[in-house]
PDB file of N, CA and C in Angstrom:
ATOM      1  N   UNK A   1      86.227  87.650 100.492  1.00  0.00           N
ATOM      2  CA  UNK A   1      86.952  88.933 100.535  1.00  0.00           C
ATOM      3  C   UNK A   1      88.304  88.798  99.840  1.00  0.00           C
ATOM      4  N   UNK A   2      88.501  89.868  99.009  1.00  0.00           N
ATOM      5  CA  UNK A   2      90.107  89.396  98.175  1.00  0.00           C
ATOM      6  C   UNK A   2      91.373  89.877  99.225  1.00  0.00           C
ATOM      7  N   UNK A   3      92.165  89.420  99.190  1.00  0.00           N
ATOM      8  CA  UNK A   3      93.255  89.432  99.740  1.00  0.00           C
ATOM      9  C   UNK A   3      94.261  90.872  99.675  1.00  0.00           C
ATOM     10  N   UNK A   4      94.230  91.525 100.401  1.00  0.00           N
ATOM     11  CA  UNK A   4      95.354  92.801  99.575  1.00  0.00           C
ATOM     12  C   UNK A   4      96.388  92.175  99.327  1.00  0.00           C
ATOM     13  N   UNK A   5      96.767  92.839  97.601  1.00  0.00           N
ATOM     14  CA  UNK A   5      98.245  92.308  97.898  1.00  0.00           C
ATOM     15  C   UNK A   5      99.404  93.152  98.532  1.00  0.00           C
ATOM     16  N   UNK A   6     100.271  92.369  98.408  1.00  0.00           N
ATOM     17  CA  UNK A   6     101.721  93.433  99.186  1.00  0.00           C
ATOM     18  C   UNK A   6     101.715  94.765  99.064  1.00  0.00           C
ATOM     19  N   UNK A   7     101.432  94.700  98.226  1.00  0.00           N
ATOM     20  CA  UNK A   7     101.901  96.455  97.635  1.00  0.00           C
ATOM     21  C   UNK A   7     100.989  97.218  98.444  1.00  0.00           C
ATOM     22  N   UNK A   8      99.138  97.124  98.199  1.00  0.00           N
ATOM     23  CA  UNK A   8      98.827  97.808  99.007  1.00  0.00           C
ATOM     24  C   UNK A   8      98.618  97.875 100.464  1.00  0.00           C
ATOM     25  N   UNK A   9      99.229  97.044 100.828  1.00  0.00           N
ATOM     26  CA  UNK A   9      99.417  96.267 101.909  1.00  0.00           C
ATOM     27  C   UNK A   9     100.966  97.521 102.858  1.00  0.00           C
ATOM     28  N   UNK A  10     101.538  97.498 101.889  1.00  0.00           N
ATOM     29  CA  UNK A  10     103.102  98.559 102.269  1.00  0.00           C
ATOM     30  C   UNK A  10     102.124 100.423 101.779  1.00  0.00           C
ATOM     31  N   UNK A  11     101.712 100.402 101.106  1.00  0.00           N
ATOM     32  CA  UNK A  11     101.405 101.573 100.545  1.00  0.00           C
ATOM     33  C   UNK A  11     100.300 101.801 101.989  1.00  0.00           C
ATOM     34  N   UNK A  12      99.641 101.279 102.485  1.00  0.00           N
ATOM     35  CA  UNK A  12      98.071 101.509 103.525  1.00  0.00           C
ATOM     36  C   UNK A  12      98.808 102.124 104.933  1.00  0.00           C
ATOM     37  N   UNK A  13     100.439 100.983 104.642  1.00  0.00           N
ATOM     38  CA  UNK A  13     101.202 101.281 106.275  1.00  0.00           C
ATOM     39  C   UNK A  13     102.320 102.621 105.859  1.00  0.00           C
ATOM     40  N   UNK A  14     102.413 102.845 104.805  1.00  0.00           N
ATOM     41  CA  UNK A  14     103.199 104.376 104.611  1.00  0.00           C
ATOM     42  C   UNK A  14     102.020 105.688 105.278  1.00  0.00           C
ATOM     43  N   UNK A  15     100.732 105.350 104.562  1.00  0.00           N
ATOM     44  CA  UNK A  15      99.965 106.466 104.868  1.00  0.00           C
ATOM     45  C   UNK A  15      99.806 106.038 106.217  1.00  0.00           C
ATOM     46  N   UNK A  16     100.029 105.172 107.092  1.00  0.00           N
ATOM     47  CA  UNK A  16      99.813 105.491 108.301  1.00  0.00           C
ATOM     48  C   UNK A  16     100.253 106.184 109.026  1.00  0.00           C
ATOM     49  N   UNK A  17     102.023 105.374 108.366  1.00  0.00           N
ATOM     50  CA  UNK A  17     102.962 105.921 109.233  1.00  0.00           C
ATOM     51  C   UNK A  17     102.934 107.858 108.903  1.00  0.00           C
ATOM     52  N   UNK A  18     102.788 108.047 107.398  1.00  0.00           N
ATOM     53  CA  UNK A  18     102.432 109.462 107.327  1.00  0.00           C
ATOM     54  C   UNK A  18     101.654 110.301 108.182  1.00  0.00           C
ATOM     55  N   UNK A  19     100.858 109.599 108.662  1.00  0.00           N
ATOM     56  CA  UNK A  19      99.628 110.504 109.370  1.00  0.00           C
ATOM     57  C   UNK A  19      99.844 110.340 110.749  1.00  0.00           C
ATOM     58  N   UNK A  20     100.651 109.495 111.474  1.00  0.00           N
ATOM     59  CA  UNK A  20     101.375 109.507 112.692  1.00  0.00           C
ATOM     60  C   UNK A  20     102.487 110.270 112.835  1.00  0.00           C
ATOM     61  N   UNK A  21     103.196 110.659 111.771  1.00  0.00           N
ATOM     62  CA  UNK A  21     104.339 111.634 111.465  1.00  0.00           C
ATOM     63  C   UNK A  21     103.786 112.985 111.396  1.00  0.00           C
ATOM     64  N   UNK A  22     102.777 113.083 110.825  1.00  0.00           N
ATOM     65  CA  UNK A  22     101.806 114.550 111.175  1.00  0.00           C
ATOM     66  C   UNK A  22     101.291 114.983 112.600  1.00  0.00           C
ATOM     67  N   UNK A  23     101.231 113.981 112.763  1.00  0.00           N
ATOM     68  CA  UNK A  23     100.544 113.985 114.021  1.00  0.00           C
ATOM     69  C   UNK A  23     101.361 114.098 115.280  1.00  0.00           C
ATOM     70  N   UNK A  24     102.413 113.537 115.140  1.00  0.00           N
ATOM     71  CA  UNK A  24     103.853 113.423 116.029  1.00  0.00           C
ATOM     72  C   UNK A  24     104.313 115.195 115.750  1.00  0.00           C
ATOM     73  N   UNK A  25     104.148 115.966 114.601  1.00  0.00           N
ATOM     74  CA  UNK A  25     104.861 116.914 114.162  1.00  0.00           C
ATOM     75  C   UNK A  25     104.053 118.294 115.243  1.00  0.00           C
ATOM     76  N   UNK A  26     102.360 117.559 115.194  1.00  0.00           N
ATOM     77  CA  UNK A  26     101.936 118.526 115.378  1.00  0.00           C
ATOM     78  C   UNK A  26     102.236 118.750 116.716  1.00  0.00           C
ATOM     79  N   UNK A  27     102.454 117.815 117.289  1.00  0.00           N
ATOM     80  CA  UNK A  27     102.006 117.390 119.399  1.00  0.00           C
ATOM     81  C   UNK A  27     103.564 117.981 119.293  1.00  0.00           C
ATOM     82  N   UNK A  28     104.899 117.997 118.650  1.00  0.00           N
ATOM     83  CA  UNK A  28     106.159 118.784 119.149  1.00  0.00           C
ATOM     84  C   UNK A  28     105.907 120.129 118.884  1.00  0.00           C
ATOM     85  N   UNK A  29     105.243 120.361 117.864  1.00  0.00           N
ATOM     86  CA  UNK A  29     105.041 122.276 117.363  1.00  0.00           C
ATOM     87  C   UNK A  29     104.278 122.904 118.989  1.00  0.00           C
ATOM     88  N   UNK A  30     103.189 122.105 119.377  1.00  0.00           N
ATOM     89  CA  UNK A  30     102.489 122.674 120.006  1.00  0.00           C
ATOM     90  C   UNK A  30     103.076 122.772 121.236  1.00  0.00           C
ATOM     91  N   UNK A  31     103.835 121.544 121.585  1.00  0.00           N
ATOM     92  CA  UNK A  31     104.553 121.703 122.917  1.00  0.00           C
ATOM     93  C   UNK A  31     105.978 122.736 123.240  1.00  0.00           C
ATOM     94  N   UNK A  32     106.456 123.343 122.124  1.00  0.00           N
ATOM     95  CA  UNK A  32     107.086 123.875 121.626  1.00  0.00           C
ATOM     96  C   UNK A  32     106.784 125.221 122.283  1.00  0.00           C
ATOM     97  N   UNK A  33     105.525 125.614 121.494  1.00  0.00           N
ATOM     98  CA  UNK A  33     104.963 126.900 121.761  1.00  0.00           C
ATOM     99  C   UNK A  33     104.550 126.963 123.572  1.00  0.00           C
ATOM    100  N   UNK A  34     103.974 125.831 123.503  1.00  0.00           N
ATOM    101  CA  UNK A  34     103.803 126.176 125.147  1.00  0.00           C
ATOM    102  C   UNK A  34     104.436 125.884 126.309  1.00  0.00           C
ATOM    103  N   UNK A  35     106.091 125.371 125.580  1.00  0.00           N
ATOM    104  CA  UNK A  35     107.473 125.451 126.497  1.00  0.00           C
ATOM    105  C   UNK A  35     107.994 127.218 126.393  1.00  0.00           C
ATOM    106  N   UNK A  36     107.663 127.649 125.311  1.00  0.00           N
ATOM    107  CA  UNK A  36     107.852 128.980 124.905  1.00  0.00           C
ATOM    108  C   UNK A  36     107.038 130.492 125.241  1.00  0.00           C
ATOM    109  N   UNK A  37     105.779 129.894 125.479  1.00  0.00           N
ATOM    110  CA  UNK A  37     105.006 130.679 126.307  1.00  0.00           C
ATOM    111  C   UNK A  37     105.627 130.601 128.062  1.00  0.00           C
ATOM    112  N   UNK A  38     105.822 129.805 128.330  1.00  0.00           N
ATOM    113  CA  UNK A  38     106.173 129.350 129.998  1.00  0.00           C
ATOM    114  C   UNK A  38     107.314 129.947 130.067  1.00  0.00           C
ATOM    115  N   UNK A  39     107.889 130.404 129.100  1.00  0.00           N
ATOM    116  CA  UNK A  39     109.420 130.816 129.337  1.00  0.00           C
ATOM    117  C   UNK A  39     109.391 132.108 129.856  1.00  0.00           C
ATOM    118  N   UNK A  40     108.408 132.804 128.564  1.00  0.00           N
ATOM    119  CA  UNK A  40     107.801 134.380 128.329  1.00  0.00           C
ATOM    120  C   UNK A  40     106.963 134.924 129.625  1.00  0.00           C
ATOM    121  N   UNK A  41     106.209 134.165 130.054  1.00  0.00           N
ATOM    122  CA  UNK A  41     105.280 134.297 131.142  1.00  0.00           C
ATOM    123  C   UNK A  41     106.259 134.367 132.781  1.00  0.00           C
ATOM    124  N   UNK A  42     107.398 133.349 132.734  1.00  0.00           N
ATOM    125  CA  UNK A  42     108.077 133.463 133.709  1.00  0.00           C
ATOM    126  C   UNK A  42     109.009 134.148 134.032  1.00  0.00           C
ATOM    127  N   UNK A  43     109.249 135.146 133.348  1.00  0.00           N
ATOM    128  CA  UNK A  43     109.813 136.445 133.412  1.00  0.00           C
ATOM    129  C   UNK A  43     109.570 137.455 134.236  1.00  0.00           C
TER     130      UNK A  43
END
């Protein structure tokens, strides 16, 4: 098996970290909305 080198090695852990940053973005949007619904509802 060949070895990755560095590079794609840093480039494999950007798209990770990218897609954990999406993913982190989405779980605050959503909690967001449904701190915001609870607000609306408790009125």
């Amino acid at each position: 098996t060949a070895k990755p080198t560095g590079n794609e090695t840093m480039s494999r852990l950007r798209q990770e970290r990218k897609e954990n940053l999406i993913l982190t973005d989405l779980y605050l949007l959503r909690k967001q909305k449904l701190e915001l619904l609870w607000q609306h509802n408790s009125r």
